[in-house]
C-alpha atoms as a PDB file:
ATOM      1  CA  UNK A   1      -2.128  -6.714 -12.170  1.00  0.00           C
ATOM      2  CA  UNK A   2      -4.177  -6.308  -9.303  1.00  0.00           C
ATOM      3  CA  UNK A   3      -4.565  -3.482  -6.746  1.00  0.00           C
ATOM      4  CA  UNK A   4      -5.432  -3.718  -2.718  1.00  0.00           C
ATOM      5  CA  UNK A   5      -7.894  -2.648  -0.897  1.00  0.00           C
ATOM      6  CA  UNK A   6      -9.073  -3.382   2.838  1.00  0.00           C
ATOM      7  CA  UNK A   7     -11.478  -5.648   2.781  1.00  0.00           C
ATOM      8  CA  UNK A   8     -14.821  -4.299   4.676  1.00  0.00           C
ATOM      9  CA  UNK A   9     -18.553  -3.483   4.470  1.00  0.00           C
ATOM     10  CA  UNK A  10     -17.573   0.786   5.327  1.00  0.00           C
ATOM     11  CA  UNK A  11     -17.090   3.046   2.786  1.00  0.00           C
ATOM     12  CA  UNK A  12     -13.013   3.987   2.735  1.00  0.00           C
ATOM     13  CA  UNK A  13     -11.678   3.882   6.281  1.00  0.00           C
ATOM     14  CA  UNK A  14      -7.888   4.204   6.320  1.00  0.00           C
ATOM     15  CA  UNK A  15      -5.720   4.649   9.091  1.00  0.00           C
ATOM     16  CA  UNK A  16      -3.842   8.147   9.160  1.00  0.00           C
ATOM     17  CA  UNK A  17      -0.962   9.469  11.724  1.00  0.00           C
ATOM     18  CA  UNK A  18      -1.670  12.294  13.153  1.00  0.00           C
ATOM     19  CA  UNK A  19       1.692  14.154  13.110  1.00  0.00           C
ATOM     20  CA  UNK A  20       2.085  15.765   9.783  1.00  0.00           C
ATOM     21  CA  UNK A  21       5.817  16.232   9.568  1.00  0.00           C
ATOM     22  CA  UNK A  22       6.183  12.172  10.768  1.00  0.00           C
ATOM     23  CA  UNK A  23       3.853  11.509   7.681  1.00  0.00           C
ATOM     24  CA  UNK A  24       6.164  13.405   5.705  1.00  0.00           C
ATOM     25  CA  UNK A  25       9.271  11.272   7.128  1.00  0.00           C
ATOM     26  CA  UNK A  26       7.283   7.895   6.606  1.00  0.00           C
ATOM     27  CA  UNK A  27       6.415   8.974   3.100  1.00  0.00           C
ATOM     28  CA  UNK A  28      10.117   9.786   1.839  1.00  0.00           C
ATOM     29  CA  UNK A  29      11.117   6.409   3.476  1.00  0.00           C
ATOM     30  CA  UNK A  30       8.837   4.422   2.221  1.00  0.00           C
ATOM     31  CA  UNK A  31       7.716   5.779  -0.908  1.00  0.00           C
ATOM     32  CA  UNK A  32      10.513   7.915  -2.377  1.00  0.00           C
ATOM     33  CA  UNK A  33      12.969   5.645  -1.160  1.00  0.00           C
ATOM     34  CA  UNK A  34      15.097   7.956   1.218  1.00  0.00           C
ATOM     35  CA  UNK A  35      18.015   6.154   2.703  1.00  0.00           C
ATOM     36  CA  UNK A  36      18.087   4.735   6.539  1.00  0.00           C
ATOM     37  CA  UNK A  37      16.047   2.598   8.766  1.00  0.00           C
ATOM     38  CA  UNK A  38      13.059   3.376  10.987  1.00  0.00           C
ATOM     39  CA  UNK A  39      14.299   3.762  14.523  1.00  0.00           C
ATOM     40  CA  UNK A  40      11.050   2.876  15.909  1.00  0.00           C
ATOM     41  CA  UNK A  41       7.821   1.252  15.267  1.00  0.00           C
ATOM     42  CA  UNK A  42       5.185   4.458  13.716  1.00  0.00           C
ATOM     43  CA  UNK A  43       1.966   4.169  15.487  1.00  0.00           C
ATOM     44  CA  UNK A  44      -0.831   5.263  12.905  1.00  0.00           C
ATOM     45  CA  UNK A  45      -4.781   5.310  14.374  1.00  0.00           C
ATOM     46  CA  UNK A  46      -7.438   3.634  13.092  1.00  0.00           C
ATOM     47  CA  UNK A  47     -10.694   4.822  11.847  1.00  0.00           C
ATOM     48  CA  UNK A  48     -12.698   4.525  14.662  1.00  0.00           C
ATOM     49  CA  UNK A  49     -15.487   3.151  12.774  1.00  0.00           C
ATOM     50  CA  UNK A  50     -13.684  -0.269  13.010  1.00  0.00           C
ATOM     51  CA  UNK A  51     -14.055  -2.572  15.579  1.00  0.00           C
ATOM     52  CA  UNK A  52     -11.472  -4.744  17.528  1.00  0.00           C
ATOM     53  CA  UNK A  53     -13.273  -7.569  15.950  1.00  0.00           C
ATOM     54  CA  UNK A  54     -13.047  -6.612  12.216  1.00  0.00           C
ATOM     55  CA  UNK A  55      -9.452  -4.824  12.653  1.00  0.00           C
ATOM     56  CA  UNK A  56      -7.902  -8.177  13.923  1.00  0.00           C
ATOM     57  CA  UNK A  57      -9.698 -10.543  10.961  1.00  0.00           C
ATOM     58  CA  UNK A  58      -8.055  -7.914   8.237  1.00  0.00           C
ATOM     59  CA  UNK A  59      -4.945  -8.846   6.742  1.00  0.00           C
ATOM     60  CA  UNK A  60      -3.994  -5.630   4.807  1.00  0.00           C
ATOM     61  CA  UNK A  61      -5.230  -1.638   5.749  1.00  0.00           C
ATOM     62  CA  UNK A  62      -5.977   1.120   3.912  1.00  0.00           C
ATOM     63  CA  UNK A  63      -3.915   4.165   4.498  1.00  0.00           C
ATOM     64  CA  UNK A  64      -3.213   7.818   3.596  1.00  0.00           C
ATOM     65  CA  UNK A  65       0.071   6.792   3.382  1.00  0.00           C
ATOM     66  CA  UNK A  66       0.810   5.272   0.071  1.00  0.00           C
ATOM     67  CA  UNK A  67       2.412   2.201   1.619  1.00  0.00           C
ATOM     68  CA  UNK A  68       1.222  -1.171   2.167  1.00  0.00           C
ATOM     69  CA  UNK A  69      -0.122  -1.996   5.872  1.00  0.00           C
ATOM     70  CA  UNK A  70      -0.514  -6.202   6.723  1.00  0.00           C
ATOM     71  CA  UNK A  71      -1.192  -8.185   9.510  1.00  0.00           C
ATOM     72  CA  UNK A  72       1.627 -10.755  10.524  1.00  0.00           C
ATOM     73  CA  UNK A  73      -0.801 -13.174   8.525  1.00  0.00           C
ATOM     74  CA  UNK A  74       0.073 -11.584   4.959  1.00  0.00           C
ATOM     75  CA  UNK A  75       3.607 -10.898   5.817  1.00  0.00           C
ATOM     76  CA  UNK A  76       4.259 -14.391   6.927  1.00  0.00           C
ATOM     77  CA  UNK A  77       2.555 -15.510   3.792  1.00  0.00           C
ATOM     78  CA  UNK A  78       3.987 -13.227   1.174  1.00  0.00           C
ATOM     79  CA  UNK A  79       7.485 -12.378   2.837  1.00  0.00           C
ATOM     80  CA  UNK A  80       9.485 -15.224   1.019  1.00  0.00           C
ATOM     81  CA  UNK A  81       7.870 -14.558  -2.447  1.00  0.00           C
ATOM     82  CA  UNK A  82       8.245 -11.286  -2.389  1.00  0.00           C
ATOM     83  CA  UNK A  83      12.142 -11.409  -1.687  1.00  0.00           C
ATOM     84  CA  UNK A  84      14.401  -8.266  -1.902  1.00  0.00           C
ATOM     85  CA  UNK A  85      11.616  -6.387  -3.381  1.00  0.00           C
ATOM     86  CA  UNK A  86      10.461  -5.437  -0.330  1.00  0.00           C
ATOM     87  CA  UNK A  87      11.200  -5.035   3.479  1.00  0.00           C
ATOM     88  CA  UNK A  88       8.473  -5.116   6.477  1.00  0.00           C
ATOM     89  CA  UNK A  89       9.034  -2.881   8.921  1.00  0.00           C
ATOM     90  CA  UNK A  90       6.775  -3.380  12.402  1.00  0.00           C
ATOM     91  CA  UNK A  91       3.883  -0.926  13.450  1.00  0.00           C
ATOM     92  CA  UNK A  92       1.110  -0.581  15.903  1.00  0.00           C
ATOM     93  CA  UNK A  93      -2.283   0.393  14.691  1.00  0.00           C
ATOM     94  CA  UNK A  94      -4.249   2.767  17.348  1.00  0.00           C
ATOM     95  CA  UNK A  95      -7.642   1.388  17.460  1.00  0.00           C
ATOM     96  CA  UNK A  96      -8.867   3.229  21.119  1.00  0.00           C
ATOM     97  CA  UNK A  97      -6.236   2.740  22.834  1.00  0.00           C
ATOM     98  CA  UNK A  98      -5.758  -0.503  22.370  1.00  0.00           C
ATOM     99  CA  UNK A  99      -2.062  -1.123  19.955  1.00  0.00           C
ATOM    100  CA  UNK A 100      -2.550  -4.096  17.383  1.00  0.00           C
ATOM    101  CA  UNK A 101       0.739  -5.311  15.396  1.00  0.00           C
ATOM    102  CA  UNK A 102       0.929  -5.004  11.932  1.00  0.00           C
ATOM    103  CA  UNK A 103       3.662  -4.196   9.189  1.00  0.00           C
ATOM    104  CA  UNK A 104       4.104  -1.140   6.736  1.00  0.00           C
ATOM    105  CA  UNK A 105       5.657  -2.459   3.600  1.00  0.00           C
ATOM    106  CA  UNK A 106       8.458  -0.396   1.834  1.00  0.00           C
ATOM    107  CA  UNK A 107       8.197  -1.503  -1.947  1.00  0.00           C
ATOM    108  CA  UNK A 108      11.950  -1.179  -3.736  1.00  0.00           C
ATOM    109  CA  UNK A 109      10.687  -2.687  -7.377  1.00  0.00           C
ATOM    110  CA  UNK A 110      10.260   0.861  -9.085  1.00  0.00           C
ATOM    111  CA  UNK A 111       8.647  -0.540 -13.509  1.00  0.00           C
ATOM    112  CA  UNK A 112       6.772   1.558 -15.680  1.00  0.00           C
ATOM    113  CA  UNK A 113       3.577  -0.003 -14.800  1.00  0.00           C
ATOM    114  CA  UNK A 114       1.241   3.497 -15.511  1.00  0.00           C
ATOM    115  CA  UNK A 115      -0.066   3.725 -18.940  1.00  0.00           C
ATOM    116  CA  UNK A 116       0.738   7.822 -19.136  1.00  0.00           C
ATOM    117  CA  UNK A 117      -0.677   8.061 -22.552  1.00  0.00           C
ATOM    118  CA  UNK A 118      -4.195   6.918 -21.962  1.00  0.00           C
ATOM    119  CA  UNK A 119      -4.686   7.662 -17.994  1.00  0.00           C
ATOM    120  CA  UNK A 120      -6.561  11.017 -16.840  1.00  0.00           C
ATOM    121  CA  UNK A 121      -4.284  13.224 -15.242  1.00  0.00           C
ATOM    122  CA  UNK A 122      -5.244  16.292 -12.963  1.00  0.00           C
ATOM    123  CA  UNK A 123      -3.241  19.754 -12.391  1.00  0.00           C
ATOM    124  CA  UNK A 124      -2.489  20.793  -9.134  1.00  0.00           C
ATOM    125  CA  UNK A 125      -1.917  24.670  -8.493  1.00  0.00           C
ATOM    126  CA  UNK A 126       1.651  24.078  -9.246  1.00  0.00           C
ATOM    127  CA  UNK A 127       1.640  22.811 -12.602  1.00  0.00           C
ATOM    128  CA  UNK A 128       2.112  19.406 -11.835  1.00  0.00           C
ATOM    129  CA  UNK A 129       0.294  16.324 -13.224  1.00  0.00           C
ATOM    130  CA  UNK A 130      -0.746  13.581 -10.939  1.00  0.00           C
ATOM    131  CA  UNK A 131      -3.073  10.478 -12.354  1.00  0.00           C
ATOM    132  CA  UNK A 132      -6.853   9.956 -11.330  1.00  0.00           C
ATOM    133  CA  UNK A 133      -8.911   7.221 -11.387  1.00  0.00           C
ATOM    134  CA  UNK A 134      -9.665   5.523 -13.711  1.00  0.00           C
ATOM    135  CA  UNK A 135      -6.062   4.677 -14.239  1.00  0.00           C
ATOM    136  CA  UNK A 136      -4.561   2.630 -16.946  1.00  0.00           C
ATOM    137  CA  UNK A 137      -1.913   0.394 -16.869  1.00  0.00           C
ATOM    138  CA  UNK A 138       0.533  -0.807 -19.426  1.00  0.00           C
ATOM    139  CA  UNK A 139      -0.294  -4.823 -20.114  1.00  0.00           C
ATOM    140  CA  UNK A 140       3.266  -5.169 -20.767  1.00  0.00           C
ATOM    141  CA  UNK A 141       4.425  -8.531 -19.335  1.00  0.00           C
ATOM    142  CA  UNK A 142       6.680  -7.485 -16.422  1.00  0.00           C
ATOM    143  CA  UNK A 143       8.259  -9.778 -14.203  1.00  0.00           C
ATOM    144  CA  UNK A 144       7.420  -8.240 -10.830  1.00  0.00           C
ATOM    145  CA  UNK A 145       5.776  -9.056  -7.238  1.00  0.00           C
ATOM    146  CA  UNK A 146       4.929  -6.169  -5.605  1.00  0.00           C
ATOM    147  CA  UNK A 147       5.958  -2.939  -7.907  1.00  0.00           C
ATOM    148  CA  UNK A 148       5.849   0.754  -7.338  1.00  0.00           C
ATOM    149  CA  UNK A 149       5.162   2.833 -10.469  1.00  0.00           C
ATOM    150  CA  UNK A 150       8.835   4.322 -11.769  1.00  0.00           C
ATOM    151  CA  UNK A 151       7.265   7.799 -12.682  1.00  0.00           C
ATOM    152  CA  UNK A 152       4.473   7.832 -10.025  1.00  0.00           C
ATOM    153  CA  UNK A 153       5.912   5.946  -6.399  1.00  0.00           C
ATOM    154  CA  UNK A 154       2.496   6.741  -4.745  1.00  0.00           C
ATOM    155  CA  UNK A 155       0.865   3.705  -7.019  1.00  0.00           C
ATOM    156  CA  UNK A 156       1.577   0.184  -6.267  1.00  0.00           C
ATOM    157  CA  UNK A 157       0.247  -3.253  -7.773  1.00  0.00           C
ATOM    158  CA  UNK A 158      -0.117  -6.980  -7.065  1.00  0.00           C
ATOM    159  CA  UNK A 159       1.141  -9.116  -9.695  1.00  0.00           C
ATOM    160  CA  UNK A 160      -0.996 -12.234 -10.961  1.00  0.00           C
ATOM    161  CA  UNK A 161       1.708 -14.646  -9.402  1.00  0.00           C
ATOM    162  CA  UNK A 162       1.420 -12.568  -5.957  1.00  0.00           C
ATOM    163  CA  UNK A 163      -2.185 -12.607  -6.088  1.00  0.00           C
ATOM    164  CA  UNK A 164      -2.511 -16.308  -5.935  1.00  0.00           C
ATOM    165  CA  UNK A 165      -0.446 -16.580  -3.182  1.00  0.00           C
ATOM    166  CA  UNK A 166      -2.914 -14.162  -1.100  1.00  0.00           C
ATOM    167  CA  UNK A 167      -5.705 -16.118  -1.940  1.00  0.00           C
ATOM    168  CA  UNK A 168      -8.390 -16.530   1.304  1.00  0.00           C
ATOM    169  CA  UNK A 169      -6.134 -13.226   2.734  1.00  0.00           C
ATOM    170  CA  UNK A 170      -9.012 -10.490   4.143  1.00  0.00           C
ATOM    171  CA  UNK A 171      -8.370  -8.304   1.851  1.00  0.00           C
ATOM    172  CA  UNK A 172      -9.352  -7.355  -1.807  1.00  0.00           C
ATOM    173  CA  UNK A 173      -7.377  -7.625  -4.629  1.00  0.00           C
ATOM    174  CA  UNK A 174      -9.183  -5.636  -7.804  1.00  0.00           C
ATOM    175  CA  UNK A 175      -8.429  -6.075 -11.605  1.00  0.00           C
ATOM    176  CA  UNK A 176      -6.706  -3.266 -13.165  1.00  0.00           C
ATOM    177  CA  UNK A 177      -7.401  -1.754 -16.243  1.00  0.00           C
ATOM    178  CA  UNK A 178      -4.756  -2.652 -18.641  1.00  0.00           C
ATOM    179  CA  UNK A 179      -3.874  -1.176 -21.943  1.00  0.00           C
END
């Protein structure tokens, strides 16, 4: 199992929306699975450390959003293998003005992919748990593209079988640790 990351030479630079309560709708649509369609294309902004140049050669973003952003490259690519496990819905990145397509990914395959037992897990004021790095994953063979964590929808991973298909994609696919 492998995780993304946006391939680049700058420390983390994701893109962010800047209306909170639109985060909030874009989050329970694509990550907790709300019902309905987008009725327009969300416009997030891009870190304004990246150029025109580097934005158009990447083929995945980072995000606050815990959702998948890629270029029409790794859609086109990865659309077909990934099947009715998940569903690209069009978006424009922000990058000064200037609006750049790409896709935000809405992942349906919910498996048990967090190991629970061995991961580090911090306490918010509330009482509730939510993992840190380092995580740990279960090395359970699961049969899976593109998977959102069943107890945790804010974590996502590449299978192997996905990650050959994105091979000489810009963008970074890193080992996970498994258990």
């Amino acid at each position: 199992m492998y995780r993304l990351q946006q391939q680049s030479d700058m420390d983390f630079v994701p893109c962010h929306i800047r209306n909170l309560q639109r985060q909030e709708e874009l989050y329970d649509f694509l990550v907790d699975g709300k019902e309905g369609l987008l009725q327009y294309a969300p416009v997030l902004i891009a870190d304004n450390r990246l150029t025109l140049e580097s934005i158009q050669k990447l083929d995945y973003l980072e995000s606050f959003l815990p959702a998948p952003i890629f270029s029409e490259r790794a859609k086109m690519r990865i659309e077909k293998i990934v099947g009715e496990d998940v569903v690209f819905y069009p978006c424009k990145i922000n990058l000064r003005g200037e609006l750049l397509q790409f896709y935000l990914a809405k992942i349906f395959r919910k498996l048990p992919i967090l190991d629970v037992e061995n991961s580090p897990f911090h306490t918010l004021s509330d009482g509730r748990k939510i993992p840190t790095y380092p995580y740990k994953f279960t090395s359970q063979d699961l049969e899976f593209t593109l998977a959102r964590d069943f107890y945790y929808p804010s974590l996502f991973v590449v299978s192997s079988r996905l990650q050959k298909e994105m091979y000489g994609l810009y963008l970074d696919l890193v080992p996970l640790i498994l258990e």
